[in-house]
C-alpha atoms as a PDB file:
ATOM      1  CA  UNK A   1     123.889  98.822 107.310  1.00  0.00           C
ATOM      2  CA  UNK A   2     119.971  98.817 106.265  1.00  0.00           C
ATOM      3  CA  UNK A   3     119.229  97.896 102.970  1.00  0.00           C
ATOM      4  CA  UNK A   4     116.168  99.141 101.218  1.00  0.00           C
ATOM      5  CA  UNK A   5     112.981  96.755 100.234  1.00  0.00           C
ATOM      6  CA  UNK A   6     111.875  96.830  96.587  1.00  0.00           C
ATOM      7  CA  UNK A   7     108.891  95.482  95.458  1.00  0.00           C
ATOM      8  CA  UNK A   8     108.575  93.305  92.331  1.00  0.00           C
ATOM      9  CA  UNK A   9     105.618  92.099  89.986  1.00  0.00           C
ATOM     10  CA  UNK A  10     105.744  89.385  87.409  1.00  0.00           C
ATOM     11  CA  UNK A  11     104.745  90.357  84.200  1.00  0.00           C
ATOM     12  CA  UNK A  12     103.146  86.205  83.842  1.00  0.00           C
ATOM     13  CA  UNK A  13     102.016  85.269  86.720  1.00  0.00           C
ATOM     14  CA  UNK A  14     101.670  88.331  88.484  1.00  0.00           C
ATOM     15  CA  UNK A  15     103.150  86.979  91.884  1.00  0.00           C
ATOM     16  CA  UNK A  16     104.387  90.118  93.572  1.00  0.00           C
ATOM     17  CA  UNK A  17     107.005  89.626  96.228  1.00  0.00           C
ATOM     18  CA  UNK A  18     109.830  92.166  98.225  1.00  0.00           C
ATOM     19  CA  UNK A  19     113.701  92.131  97.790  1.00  0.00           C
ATOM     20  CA  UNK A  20     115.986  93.191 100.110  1.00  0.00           C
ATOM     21  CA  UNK A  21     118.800  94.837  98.480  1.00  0.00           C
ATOM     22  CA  UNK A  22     121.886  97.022  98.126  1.00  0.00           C
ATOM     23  CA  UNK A  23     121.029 100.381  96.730  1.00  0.00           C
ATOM     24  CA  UNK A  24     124.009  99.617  94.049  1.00  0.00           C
ATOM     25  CA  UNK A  25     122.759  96.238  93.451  1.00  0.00           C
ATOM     26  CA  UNK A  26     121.038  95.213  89.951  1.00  0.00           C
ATOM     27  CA  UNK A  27     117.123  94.389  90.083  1.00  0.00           C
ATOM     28  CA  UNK A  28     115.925  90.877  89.447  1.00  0.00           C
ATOM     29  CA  UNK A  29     115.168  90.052  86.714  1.00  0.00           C
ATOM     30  CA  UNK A  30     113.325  86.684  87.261  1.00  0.00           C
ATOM     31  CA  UNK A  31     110.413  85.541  88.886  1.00  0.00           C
ATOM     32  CA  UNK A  32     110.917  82.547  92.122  1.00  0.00           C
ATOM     33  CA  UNK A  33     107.889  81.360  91.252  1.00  0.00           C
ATOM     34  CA  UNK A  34     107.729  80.656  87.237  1.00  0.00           C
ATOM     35  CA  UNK A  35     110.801  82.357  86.074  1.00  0.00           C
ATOM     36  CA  UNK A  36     108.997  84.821  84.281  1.00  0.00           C
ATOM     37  CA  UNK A  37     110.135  88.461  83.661  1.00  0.00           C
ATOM     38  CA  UNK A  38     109.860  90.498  87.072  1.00  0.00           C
ATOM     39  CA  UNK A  39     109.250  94.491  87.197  1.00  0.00           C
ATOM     40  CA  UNK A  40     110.631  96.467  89.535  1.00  0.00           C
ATOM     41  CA  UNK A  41     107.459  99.021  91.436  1.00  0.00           C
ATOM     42  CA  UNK A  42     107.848 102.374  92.535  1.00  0.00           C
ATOM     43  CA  UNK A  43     106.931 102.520  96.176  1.00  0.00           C
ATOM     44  CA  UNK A  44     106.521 104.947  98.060  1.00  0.00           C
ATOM     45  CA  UNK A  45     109.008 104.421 100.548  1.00  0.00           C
ATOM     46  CA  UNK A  46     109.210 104.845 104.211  1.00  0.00           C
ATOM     47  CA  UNK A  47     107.869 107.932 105.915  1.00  0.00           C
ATOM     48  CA  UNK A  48     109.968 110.237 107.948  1.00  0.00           C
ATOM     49  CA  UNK A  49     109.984 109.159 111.738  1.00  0.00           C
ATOM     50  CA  UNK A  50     110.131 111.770 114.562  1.00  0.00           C
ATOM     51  CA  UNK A  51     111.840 111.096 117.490  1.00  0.00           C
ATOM     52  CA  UNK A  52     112.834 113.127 120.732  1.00  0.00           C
ATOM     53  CA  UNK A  53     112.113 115.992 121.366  1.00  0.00           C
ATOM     54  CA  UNK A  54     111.534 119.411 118.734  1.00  0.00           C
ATOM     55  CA  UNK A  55     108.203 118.522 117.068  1.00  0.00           C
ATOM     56  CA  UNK A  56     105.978 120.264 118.833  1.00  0.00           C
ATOM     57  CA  UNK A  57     105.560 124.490 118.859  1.00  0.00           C
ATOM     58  CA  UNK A  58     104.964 124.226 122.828  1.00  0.00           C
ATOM     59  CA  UNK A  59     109.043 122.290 122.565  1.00  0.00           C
ATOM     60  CA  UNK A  60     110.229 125.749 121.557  1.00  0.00           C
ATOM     61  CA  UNK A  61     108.463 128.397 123.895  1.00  0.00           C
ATOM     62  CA  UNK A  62     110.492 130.296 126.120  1.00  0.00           C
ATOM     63  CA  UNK A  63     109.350 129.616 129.576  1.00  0.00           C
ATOM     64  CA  UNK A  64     111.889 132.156 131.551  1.00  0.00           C
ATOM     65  CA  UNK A  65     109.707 134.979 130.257  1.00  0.00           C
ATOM     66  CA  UNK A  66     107.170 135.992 132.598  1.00  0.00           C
ATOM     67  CA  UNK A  67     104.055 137.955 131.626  1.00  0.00           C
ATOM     68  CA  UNK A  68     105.289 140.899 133.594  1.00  0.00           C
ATOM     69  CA  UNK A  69     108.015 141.399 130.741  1.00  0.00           C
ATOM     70  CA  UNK A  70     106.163 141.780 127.748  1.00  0.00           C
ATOM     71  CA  UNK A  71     104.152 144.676 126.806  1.00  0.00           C
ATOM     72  CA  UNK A  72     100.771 144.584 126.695  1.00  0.00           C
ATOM     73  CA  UNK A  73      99.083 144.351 123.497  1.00  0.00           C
ATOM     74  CA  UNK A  74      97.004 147.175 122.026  1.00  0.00           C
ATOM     75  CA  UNK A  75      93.354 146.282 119.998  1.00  0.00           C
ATOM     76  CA  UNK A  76      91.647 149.363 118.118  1.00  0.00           C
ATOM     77  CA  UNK A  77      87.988 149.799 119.048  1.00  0.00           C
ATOM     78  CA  UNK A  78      85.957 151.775 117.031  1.00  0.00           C
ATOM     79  CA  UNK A  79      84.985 155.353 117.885  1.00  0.00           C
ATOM     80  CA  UNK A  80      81.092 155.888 118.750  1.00  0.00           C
ATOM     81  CA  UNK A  81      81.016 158.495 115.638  1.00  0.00           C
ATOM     82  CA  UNK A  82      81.945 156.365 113.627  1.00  0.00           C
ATOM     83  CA  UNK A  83      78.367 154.161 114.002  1.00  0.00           C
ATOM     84  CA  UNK A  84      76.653 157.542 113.387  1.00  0.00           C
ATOM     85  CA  UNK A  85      78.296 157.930 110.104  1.00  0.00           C
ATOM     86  CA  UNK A  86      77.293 154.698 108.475  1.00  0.00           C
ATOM     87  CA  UNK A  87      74.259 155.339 106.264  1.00  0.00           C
ATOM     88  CA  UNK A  88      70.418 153.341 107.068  1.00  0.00           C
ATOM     89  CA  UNK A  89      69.764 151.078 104.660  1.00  0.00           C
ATOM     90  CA  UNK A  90      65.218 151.605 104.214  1.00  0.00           C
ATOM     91  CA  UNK A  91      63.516 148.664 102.334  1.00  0.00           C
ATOM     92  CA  UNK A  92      61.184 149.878  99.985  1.00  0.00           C
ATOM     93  CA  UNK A  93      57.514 148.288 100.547  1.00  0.00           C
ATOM     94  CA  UNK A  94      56.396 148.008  96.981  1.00  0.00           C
END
C-alpha cells in the first residue's frame, strides 16, 4: 500500500521536512529538530502518469479504412461574377 508524503514547516525554526503517512493518520504536531509547533503545507501532489498505450490521437485512427472508401470532400470556390460585383475602392488625391 503507498502512503502519501506531506510536507511540514515549523512555525520556530522553520526546518521544513516530509512525512510519510497514512491518509487516516493525524499530522505531527512537533518539530524533530526543536520541538516546536509544525504546520502541515498544501502540496500540490503528484501529477497524473500516462502509461501504455491511448494518449496519443494517431492511438485511435482507424487504419482498415482505405482512402478509396471515403468520399471525397467538397471546397466552395467562388464564382468569377462574384469578383465583378465587389465595388473599387478610389483614393481621393486631396
Amino acid at each position: 500500500m503507498n502512503m502519501p508524503t506531506y510536507d511540514y514547516k515549523c512555525t520556530v525554526c522553520n526546518h521544513t521536512f516530509e512525512m510519510f503517512q497514512p491518509m487516516i493518520a493525524n499530522p505531527i504536531k512537533d518539530c524533530p529538530e526543536c520541538r516546536g509547533v509544525v504546520k502541515r503545507l498544501i502540496g500540490a501532489g503528484a501529477g497524473p502518469i500516462f502509461k501504455g498505450s491511448g494518449f496519443y490521437q494517431t492511438d485511435y485512427k482507424n487504419k482498415s479504412v482505405s482512402s478509396a472508401n471515403s468520399s471525397p470532400v467538397k471546397t466552395a470556390k467562388p464564382k468569377s461574377s462574384d469578383k465583378e460585383k465587389k465595388p473599387s475602392i478610389k483614393k481621393s488625391t486631396e
